[in-house]
Protein backbone atom coordinates (compact mmCIF):
# COMPACT_ATOMS: atom_id res chain seq x y z
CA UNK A 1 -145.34 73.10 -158.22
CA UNK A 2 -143.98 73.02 -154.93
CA UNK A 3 -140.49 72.38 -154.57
CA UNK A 4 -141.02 69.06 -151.59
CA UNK A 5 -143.15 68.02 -154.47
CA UNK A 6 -140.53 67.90 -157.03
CA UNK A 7 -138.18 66.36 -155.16
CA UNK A 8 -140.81 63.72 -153.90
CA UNK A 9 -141.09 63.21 -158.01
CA UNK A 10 -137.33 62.71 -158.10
CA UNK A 11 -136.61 60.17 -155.35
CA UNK A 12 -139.89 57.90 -156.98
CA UNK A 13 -138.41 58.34 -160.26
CA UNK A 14 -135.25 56.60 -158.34
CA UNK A 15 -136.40 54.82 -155.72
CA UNK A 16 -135.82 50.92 -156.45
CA UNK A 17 -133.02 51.62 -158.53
CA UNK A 18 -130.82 48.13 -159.20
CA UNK A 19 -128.04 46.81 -161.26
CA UNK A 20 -126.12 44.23 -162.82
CA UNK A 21 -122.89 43.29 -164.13
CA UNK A 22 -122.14 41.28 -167.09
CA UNK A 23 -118.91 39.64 -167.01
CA UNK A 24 -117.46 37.19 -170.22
CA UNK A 25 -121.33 37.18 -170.85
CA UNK A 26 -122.77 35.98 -167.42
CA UNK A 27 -124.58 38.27 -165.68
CA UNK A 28 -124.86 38.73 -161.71
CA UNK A 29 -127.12 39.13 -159.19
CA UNK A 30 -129.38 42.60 -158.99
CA UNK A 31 -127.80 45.27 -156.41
CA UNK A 32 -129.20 48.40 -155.04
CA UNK A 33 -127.59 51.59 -156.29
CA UNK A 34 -128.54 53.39 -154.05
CA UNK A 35 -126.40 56.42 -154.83
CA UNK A 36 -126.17 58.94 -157.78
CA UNK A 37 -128.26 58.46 -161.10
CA UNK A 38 -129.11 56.33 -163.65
CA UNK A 39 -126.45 55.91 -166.75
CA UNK A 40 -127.94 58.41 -169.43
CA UNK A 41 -130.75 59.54 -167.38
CA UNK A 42 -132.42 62.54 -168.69
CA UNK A 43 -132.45 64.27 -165.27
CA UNK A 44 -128.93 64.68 -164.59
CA UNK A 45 -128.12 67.44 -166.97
CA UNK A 46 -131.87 69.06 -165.58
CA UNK A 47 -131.06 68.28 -161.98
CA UNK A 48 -126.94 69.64 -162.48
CA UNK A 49 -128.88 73.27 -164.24
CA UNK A 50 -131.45 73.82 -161.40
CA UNK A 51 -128.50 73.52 -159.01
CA UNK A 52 -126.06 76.01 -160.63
CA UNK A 53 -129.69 77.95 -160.90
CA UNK A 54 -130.12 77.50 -156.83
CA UNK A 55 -126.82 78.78 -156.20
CA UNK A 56 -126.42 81.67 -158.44
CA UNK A 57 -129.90 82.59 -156.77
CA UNK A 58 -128.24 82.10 -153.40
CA UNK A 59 -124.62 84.34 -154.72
CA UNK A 60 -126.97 86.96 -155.95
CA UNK A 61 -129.02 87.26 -152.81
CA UNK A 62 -125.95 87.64 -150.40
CA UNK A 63 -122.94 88.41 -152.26
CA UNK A 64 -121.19 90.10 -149.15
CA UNK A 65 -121.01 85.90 -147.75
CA UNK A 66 -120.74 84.11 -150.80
CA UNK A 67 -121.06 80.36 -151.14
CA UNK A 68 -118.49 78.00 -149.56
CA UNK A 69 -117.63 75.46 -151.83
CA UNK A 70 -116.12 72.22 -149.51
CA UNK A 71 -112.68 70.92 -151.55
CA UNK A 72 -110.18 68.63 -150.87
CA UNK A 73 -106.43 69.30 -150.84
CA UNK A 74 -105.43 65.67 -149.26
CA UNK A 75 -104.46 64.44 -152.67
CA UNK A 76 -106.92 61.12 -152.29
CA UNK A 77 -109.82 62.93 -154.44
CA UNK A 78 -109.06 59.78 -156.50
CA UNK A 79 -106.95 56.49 -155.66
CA UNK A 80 -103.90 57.07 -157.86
CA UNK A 81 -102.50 53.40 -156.91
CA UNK A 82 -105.81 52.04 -158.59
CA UNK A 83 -106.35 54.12 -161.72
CA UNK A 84 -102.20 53.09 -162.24
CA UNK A 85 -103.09 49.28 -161.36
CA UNK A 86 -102.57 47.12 -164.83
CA UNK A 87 -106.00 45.41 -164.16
CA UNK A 88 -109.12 47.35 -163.25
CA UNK A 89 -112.80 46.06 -162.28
């Protein structure tokens, strides 16, 4: 299988993807998610090993270079004043 082929696969498999959210038993109006993958989808533990696959492949090929791995050091990897706030949504 060719690898544009697989990932053709993957965005169909994904492609149309919409939620809901269900407050005090009402539900709202679909959304697009059009972003990251469905809640206990099979694929992400598949799609998270052929990754660490591709780049061991990739540190293994060219180990002189190495693979640079983007980080943040601003401290807002996550909104502190929200995960603290007494109420959350």
């Amino acid at each position: 299988m060719e690898f544009p082929r697989l990932v053709s696969i993957i965005e169909e498999f994904h492609d149309g993807m919409a939620g809901a959210v269900s407050i005090s038993g009402s539900i709202t109006d679909p959304f697009e998610i059009s972003h990251g993958l469905k809640q206990g989808c099979v694929l992400a533990p598949t799609l998270f090993t052929l990754f660490l696959a591709a780049l061991l492949s990739t540190v293994s090929k060219h180990p002189s270079t190495g693979v640079f791995i983007h980080t943040r050091s601003d401290g807002k990897l996550f909104q502190l004043a929200r995960l603290k706030a007494s109420t959350k949504t």
